[in-house]
N, C-alpha and C. Protein backbone atom coordinates (compact mmCIF):
# COMPACT_ATOMS: atom_id res chain seq x y z
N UNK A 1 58.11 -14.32 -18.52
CA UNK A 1 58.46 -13.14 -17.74
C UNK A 1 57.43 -12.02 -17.97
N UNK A 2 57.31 -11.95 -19.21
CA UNK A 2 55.96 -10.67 -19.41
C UNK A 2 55.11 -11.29 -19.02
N UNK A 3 54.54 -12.36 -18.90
CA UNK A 3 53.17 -12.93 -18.22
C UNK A 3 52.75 -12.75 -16.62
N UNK A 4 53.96 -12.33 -16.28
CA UNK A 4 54.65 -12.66 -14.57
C UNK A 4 54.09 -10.79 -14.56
N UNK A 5 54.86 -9.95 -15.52
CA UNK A 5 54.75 -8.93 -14.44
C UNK A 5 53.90 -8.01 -15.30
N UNK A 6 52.98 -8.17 -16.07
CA UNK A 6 51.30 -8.14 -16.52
C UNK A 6 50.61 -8.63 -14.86
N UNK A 7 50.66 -10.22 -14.59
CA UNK A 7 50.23 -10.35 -13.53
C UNK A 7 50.47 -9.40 -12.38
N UNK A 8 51.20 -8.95 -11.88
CA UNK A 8 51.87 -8.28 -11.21
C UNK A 8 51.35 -6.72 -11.01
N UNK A 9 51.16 -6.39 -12.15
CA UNK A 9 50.49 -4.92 -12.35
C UNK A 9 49.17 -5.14 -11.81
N UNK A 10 48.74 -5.98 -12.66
CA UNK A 10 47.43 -6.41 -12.71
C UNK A 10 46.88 -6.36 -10.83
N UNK A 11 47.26 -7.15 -10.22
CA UNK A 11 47.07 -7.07 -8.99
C UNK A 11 47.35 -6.11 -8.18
N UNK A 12 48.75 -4.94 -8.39
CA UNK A 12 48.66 -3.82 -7.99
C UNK A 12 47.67 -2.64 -8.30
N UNK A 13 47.30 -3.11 -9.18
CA UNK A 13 46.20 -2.15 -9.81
C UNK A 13 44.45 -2.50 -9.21
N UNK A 14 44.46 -3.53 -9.08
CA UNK A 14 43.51 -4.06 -7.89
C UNK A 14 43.32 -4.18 -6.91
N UNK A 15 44.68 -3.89 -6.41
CA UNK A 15 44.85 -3.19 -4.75
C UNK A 15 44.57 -1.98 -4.75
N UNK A 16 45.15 -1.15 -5.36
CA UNK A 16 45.14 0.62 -5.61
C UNK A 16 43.53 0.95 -6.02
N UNK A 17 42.95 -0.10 -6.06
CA UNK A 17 41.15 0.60 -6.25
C UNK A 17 40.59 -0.55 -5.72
N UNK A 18 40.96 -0.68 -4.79
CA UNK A 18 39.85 -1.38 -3.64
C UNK A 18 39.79 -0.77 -2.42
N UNK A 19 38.02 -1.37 -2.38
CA UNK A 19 38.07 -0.16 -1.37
C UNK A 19 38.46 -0.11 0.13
N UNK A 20 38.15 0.77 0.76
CA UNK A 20 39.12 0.78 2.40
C UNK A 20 37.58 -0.16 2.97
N UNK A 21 38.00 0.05 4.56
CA UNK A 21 36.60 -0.55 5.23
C UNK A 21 35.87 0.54 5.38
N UNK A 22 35.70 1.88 5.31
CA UNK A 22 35.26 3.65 5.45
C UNK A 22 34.38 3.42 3.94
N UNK A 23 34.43 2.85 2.66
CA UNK A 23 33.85 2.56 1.84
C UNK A 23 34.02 3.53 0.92
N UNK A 24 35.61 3.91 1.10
CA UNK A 24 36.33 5.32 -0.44
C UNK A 24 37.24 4.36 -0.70
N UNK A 25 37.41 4.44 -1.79
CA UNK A 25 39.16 4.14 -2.73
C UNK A 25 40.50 4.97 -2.30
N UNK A 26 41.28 4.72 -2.23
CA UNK A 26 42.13 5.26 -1.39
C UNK A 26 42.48 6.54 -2.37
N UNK A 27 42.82 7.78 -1.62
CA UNK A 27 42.72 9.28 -1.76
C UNK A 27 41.16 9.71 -1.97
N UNK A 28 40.21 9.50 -2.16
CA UNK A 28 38.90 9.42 -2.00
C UNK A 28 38.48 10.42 -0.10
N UNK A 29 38.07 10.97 -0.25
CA UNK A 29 37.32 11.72 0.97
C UNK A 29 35.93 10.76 1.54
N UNK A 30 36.92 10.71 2.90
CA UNK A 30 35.08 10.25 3.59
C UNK A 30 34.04 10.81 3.65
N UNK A 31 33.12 10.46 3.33
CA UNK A 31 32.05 11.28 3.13
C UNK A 31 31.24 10.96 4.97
N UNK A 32 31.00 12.50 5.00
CA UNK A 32 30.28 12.99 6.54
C UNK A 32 29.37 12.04 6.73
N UNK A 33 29.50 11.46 7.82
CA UNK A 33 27.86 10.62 8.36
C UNK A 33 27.12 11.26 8.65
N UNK A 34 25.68 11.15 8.33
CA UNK A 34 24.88 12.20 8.46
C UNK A 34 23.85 11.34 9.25
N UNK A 35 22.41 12.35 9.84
CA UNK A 35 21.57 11.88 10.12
C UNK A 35 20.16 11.87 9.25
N UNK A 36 20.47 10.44 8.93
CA UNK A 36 19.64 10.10 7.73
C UNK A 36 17.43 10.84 7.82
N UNK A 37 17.80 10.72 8.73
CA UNK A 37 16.32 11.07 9.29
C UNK A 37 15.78 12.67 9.11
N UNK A 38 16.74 12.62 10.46
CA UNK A 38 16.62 14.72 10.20
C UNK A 38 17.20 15.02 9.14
N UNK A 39 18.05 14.69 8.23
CA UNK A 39 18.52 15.52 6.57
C UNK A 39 17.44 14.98 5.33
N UNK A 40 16.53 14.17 5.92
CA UNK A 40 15.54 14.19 4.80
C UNK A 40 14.14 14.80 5.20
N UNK A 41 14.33 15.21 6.98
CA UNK A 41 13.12 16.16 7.00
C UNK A 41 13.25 17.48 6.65
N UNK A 42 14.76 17.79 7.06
CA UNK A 42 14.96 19.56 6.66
C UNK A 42 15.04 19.69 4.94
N UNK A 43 15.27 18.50 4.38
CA UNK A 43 15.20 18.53 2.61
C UNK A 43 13.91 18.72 2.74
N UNK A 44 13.16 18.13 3.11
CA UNK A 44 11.30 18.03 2.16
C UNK A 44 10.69 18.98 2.76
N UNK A 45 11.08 19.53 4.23
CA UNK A 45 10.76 20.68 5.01
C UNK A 45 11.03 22.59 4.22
N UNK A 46 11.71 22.23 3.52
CA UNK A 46 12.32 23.35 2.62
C UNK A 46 11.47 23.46 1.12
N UNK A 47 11.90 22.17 0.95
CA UNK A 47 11.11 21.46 -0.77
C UNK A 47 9.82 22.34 -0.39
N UNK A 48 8.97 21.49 0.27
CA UNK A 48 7.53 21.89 0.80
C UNK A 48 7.40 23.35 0.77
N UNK A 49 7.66 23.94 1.72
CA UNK A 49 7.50 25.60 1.60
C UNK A 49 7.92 25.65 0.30
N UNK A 50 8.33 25.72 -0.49
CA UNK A 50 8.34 26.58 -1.92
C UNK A 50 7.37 26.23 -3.16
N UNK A 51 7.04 25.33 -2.41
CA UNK A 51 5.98 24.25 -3.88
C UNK A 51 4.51 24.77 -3.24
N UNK A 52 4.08 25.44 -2.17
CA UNK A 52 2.70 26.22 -2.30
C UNK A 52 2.89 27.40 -3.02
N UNK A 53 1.62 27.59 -3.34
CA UNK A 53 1.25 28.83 -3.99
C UNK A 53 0.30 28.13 -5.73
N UNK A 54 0.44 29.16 -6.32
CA UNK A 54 0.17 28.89 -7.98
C UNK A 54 0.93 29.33 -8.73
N UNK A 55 0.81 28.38 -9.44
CA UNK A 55 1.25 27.88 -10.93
C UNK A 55 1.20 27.69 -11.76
N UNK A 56 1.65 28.30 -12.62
CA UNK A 56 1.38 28.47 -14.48
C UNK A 56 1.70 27.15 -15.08
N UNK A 57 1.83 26.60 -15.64
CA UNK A 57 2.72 25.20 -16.70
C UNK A 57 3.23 26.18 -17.67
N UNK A 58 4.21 26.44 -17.18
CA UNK A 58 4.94 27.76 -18.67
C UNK A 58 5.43 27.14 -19.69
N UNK A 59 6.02 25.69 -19.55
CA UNK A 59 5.85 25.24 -20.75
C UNK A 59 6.17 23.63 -20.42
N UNK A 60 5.15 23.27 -21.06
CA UNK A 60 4.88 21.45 -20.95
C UNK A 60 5.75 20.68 -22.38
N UNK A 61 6.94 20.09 -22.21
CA UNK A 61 7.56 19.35 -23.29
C UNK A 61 7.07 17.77 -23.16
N UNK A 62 6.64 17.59 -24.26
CA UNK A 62 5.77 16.60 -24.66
C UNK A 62 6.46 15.33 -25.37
N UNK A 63 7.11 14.14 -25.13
CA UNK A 63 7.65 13.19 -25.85
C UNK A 63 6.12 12.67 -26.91
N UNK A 64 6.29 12.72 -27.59
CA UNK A 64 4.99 12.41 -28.60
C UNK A 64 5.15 10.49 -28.68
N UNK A 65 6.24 10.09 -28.63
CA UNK A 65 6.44 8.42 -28.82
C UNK A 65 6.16 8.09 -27.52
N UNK A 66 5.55 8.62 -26.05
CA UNK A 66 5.19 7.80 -25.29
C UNK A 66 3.94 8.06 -24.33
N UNK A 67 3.13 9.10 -25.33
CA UNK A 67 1.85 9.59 -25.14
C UNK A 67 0.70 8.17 -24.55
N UNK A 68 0.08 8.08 -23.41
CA UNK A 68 -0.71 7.11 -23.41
C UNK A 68 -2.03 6.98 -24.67
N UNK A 69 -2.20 5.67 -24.69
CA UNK A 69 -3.16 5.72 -25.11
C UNK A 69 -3.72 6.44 -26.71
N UNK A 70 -4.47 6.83 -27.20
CA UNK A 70 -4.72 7.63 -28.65
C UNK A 70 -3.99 9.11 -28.42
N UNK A 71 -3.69 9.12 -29.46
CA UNK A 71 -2.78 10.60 -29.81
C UNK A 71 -4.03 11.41 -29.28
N UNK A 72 -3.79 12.27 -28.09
CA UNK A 72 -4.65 13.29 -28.10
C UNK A 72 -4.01 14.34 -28.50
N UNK A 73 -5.02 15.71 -29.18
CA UNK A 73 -4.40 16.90 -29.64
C UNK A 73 -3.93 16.66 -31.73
N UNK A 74 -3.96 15.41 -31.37
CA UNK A 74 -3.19 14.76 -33.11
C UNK A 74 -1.61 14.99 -33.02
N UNK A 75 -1.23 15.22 -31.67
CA UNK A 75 0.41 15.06 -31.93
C UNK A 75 1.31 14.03 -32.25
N UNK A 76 1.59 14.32 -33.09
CA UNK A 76 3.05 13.14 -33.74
C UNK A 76 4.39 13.84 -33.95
N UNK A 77 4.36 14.58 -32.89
CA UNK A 77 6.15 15.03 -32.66
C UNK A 77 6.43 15.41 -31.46
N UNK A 78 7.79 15.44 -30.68
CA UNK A 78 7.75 16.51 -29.57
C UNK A 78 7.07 17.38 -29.99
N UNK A 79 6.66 17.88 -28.77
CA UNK A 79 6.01 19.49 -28.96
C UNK A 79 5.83 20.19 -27.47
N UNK A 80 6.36 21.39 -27.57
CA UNK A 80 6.10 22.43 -26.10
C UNK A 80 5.05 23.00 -26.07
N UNK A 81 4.00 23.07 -25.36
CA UNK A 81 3.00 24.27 -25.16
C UNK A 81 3.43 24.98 -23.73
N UNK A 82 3.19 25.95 -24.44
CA UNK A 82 3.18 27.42 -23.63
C UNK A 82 2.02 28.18 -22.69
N UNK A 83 2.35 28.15 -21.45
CA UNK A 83 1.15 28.31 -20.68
C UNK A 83 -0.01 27.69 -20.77
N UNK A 84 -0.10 26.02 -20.19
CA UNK A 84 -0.66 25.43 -20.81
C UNK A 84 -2.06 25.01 -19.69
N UNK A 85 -1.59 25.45 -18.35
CA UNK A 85 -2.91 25.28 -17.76
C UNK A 85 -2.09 25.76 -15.84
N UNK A 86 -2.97 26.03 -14.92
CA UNK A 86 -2.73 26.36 -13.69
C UNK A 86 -2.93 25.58 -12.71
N UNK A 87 -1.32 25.29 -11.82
CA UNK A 87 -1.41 24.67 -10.45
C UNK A 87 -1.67 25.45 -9.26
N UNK A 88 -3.04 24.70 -8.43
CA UNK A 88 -2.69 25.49 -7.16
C UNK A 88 -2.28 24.64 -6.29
N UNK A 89 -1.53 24.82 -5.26
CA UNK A 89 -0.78 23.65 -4.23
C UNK A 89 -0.75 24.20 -3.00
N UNK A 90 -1.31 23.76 -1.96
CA UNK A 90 -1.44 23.81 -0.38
C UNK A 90 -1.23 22.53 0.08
N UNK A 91 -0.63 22.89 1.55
CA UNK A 91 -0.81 21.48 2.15
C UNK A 91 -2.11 20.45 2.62
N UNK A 92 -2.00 19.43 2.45
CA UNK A 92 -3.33 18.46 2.31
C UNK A 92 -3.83 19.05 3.66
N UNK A 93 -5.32 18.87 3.04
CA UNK A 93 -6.56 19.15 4.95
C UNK A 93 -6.78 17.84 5.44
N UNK A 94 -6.20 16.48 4.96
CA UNK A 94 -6.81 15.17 5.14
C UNK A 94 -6.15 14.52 4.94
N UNK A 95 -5.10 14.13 5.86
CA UNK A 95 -4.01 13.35 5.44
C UNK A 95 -4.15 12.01 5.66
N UNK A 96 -3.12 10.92 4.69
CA UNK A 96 -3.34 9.99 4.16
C UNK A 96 -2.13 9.52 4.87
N UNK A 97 -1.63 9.79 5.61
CA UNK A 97 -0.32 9.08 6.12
C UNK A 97 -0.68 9.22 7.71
N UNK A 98 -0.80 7.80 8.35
CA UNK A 98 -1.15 7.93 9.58
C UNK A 98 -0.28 7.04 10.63
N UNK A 99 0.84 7.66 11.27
CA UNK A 99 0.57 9.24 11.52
C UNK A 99 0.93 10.07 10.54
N UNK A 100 0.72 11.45 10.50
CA UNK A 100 1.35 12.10 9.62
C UNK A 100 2.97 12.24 10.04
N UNK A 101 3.69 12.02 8.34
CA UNK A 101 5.12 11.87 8.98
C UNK A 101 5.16 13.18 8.16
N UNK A 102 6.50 13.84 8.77
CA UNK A 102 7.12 14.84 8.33
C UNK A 102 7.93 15.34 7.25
N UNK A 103 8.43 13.78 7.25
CA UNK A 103 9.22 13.39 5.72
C UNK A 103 8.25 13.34 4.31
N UNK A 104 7.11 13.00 4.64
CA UNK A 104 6.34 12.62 3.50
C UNK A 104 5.30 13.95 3.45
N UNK A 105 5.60 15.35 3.40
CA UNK A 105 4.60 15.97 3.26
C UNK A 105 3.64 15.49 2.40
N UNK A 106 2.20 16.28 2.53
CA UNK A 106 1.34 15.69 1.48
C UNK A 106 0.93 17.31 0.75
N UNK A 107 0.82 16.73 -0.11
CA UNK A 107 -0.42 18.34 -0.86
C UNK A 107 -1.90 17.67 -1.42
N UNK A 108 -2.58 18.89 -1.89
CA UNK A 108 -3.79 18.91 -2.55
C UNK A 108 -3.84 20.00 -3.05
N UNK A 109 -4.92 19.94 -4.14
CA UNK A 109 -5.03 21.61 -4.65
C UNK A 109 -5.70 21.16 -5.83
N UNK A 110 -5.65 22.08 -6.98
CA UNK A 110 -6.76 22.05 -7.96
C UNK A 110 -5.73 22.26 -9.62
N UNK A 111 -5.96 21.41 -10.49
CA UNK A 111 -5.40 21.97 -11.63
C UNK A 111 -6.54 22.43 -12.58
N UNK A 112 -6.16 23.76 -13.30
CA UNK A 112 -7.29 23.60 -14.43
C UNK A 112 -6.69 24.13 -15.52
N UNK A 113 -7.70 23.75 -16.69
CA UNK A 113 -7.47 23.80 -18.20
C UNK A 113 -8.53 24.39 -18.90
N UNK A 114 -8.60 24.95 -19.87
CA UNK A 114 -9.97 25.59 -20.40
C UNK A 114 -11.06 25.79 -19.51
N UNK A 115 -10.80 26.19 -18.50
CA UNK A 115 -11.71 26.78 -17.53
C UNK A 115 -12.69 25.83 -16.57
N UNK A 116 -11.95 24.28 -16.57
CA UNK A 116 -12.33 23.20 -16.03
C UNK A 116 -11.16 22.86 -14.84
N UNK A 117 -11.67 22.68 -13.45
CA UNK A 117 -10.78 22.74 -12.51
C UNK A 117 -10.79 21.40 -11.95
N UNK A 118 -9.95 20.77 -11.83
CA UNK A 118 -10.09 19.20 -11.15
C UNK A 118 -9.17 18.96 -9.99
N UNK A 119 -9.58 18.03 -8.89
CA UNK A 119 -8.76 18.03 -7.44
C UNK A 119 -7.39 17.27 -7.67
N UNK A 120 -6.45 17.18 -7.16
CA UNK A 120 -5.31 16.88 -7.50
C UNK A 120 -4.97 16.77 -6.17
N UNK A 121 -3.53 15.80 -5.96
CA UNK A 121 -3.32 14.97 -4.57
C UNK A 121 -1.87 14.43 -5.51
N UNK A 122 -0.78 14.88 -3.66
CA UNK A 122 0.87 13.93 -4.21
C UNK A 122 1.18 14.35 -2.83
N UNK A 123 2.31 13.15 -2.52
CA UNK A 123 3.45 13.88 -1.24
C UNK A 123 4.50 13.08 -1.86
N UNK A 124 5.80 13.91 -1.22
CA UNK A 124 6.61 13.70 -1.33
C UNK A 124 7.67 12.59 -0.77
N UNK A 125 8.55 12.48 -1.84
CA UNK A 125 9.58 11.19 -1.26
C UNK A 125 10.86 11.56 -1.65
N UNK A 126 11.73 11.89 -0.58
CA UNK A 126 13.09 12.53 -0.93
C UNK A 126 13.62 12.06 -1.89
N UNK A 127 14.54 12.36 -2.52
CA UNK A 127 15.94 11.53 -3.56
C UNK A 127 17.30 11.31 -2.58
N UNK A 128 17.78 9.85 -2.85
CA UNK A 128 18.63 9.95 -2.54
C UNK A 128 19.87 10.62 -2.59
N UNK A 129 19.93 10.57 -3.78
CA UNK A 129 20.75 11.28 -4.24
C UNK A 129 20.60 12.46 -3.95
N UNK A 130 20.00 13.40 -3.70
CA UNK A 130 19.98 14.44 -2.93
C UNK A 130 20.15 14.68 -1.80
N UNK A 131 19.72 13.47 -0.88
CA UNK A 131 20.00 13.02 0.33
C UNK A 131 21.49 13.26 0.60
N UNK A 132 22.15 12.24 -0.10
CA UNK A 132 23.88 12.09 0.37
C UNK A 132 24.49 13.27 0.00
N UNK A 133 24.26 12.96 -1.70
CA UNK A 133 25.50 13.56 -2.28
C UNK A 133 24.80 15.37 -2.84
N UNK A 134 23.52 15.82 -3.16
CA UNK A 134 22.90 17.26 -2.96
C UNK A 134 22.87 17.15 -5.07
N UNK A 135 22.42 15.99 -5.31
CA UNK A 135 22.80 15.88 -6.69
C UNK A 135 21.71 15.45 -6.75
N UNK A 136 20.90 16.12 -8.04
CA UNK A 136 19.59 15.99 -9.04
C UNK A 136 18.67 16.60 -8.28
N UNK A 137 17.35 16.51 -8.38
CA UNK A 137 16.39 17.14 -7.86
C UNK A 137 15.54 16.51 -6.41
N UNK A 138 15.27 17.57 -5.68
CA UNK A 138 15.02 17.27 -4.22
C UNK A 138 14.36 15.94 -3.68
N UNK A 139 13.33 15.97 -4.73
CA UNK A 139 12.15 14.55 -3.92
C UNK A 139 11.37 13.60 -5.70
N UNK A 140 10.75 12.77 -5.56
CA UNK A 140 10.10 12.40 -6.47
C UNK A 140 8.61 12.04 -5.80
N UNK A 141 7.11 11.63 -6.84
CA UNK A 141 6.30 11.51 -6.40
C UNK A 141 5.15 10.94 -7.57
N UNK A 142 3.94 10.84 -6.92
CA UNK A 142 3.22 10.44 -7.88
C UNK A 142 2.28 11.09 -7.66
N UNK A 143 1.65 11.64 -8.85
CA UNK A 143 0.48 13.17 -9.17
C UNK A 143 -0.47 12.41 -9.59
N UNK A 144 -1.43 12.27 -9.38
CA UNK A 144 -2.84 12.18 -9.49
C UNK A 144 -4.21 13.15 -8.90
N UNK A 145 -5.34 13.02 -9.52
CA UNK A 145 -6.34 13.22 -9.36
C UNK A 145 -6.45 12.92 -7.82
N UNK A 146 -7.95 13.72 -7.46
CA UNK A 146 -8.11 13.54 -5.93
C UNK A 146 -10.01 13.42 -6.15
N UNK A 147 -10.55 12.98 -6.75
CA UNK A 147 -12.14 13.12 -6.39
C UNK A 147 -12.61 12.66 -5.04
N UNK A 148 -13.50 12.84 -4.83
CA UNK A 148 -14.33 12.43 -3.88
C UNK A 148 -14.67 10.82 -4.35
N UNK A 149 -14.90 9.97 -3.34
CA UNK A 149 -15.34 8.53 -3.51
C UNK A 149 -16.85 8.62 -4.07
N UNK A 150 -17.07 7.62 -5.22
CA UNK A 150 -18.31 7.78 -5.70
C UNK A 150 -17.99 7.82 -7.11
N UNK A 151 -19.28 7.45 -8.17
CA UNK A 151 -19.19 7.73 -9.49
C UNK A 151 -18.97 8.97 -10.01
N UNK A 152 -18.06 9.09 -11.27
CA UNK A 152 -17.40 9.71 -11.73
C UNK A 152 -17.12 9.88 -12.96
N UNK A 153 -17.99 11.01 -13.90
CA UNK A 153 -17.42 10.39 -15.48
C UNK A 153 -16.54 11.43 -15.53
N UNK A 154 -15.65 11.13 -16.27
CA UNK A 154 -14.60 11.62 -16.59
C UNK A 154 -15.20 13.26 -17.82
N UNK A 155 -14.35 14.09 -17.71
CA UNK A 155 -14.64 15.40 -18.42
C UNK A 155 -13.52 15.11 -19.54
N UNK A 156 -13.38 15.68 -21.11
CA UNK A 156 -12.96 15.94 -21.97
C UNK A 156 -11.17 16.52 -21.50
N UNK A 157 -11.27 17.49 -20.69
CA UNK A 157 -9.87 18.25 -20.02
C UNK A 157 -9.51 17.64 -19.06
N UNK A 158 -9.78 16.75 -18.43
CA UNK A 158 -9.42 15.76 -17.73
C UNK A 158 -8.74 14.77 -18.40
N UNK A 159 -9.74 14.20 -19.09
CA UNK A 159 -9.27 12.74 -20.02
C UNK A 159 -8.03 13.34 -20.84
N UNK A 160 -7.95 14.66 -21.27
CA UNK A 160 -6.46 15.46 -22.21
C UNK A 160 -5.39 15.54 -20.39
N UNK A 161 -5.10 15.79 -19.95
CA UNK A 161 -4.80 15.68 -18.73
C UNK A 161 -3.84 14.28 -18.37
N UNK A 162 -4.91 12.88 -18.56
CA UNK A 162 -4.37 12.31 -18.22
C UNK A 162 -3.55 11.28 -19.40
N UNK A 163 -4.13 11.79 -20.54
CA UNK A 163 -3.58 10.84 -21.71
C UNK A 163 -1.65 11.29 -22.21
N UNK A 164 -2.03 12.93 -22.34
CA UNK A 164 -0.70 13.61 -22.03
C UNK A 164 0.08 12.82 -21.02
N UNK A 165 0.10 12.73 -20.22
CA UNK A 165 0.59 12.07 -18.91
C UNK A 165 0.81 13.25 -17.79
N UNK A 166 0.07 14.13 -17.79
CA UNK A 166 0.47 15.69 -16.74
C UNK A 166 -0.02 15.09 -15.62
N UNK A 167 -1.12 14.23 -15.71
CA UNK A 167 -1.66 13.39 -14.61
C UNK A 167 -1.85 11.58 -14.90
N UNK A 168 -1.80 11.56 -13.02
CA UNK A 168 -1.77 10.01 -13.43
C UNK A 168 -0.27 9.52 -13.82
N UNK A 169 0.98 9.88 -13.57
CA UNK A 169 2.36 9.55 -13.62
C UNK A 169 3.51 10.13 -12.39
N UNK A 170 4.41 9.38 -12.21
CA UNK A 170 5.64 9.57 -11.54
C UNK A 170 6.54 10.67 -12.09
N UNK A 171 7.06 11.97 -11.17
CA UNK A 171 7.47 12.95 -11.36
C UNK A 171 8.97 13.34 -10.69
N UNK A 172 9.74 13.80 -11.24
CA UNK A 172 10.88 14.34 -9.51
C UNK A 172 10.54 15.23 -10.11
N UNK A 173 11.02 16.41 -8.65
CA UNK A 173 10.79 17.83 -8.32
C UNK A 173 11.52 18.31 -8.02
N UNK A 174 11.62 19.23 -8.55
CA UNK A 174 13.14 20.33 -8.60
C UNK A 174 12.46 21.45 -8.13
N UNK A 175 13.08 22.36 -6.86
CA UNK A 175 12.64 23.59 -6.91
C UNK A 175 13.87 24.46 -6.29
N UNK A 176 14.56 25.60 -6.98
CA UNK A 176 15.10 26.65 -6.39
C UNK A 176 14.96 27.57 -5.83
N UNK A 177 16.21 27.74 -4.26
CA UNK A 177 15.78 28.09 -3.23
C UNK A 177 15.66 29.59 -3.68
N UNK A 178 14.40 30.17 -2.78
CA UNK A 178 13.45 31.35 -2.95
C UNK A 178 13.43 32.08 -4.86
N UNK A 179 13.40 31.01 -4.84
CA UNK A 179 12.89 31.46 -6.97
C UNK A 179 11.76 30.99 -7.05
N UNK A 180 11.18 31.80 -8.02
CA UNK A 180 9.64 31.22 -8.35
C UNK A 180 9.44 30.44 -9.48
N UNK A 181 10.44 29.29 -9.53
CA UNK A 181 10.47 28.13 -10.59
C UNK A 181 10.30 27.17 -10.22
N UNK A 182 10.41 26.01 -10.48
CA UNK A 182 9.69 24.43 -9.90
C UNK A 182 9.70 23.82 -11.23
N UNK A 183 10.57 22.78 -11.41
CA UNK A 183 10.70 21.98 -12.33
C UNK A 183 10.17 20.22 -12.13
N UNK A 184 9.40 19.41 -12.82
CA UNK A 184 9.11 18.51 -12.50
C UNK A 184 9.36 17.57 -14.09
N UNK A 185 10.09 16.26 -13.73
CA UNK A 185 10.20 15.70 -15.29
C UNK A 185 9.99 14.44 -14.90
N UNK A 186 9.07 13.81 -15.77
CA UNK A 186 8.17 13.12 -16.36
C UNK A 186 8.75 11.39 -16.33
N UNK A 187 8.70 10.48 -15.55
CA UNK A 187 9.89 9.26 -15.18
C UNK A 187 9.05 8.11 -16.24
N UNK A 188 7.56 8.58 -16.70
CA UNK A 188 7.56 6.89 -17.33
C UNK A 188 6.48 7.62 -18.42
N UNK A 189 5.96 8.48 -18.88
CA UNK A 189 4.95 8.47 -20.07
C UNK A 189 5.36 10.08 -20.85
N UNK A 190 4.25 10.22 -21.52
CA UNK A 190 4.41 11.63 -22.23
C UNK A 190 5.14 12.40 -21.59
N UNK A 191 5.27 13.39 -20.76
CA UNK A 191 5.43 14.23 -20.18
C UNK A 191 7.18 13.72 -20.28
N UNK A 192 8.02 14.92 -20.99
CA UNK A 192 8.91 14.93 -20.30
C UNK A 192 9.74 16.10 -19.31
N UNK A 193 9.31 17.12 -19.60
CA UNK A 193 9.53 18.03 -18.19
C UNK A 193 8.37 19.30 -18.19
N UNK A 194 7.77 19.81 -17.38
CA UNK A 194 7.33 20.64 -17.24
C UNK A 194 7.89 21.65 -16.31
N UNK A 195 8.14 22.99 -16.73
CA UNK A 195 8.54 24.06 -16.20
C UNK A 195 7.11 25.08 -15.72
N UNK A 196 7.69 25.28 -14.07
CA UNK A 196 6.11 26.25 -13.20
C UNK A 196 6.83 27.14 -13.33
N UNK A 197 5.90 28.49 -13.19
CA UNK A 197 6.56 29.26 -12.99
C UNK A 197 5.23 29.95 -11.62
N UNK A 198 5.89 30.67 -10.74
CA UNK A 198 4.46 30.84 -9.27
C UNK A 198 4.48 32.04 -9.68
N UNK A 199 3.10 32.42 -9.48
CA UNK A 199 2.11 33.84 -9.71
C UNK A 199 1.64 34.25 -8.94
N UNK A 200 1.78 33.68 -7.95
CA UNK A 200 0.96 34.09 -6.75
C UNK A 200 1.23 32.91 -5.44
């Protein structure tokens, strides 16, 4: 008899959280159908305008256990630096997406460090999760260098650049609406978040 109505629960309780054909659990809210298209152009359309201008690195947090390559700097701990070098960000003059889509803005612009300035290149790729549900940060992307085609030796603030992981890694991007902050954290090496702050 207790085996009977264990079973019994058991299956009411597996009815009571399965889901409808609408794809909620019952008392669950349908969530609005949206248009997947236009709600990820007016996201990156928004994103975009706030991510030009310049940018400080007000402070770069550093996972020290997943630094590429040789410890540059000699770090062997987390560690934050403080105003650690300047982004500038405009929209790309030469775009790489053909046609150009709307969803995928692109940028370019220049980062520099000890008074060494290098080209820099990313566009954007919404989050889903921002998409549906307006949860985590707007878009993610991948930051790299932008040279010109042709040989290339690498500079000292460059090579610190990319060993850190500030360049040369996968980022999401956080930016709040009309604030001059911009958060970006760090999905696979050193870098684990860097905080902008715009100066101009």
């Amino acid at each position: 008899m207790k085996k009977l109505y264990l079973l019994a629960l058991s299956c009411l309780l597996l009815t009571q959280c399965k889901k409808g054909e609408d794809g909620t659990r019952p008392g669950e809210e349908v969530p609005a159908k949206i248009d997947i298209e236009k709600r990820t152009v007016e996201i990156i359309k928004e994103t975009a305008a706030q991510a030009v201008g310049t940018w400080v690195l007000q402070e770069l947090h550093i996972n020290a256990t997943k630094i590429y390559g040789a410890q540059p700097l000699g770090i062997r701990k987390d560690t934050v630096f403080k105003d650690f070098a300047t982004l500038k960000l405009y929209p790309a003059t030469r775009a790489r997406y053909k046609p150009v889509q709307a969803k995928h803005p692109e940028f370019e612009g220049t980062i520099t460090l000890k008074n060494k300035t290098y080209p820099v290149y990313f566009s954007l790729l919404v989050n889903p999760d921002y998409l549906f549900r307006s949860q985590g940060p707007q878009a993610f992307f991948f930051f790299d260098y932008s040279f010109p085609d042709g040989m290339h030796i690498p500079e000292e603030e460059e090579r610190l650049l990319k060993d850190l992981g500030v360049v040369g890694d996968n980022f999401s991007f956080q930016v709040q609406p009309k604030a001059p902050l911009m958060v970006w954290k760090g999905l696979n090496r050193g870098v684990k978040e860097i905080v902008f702050k715009k100066v101009q």
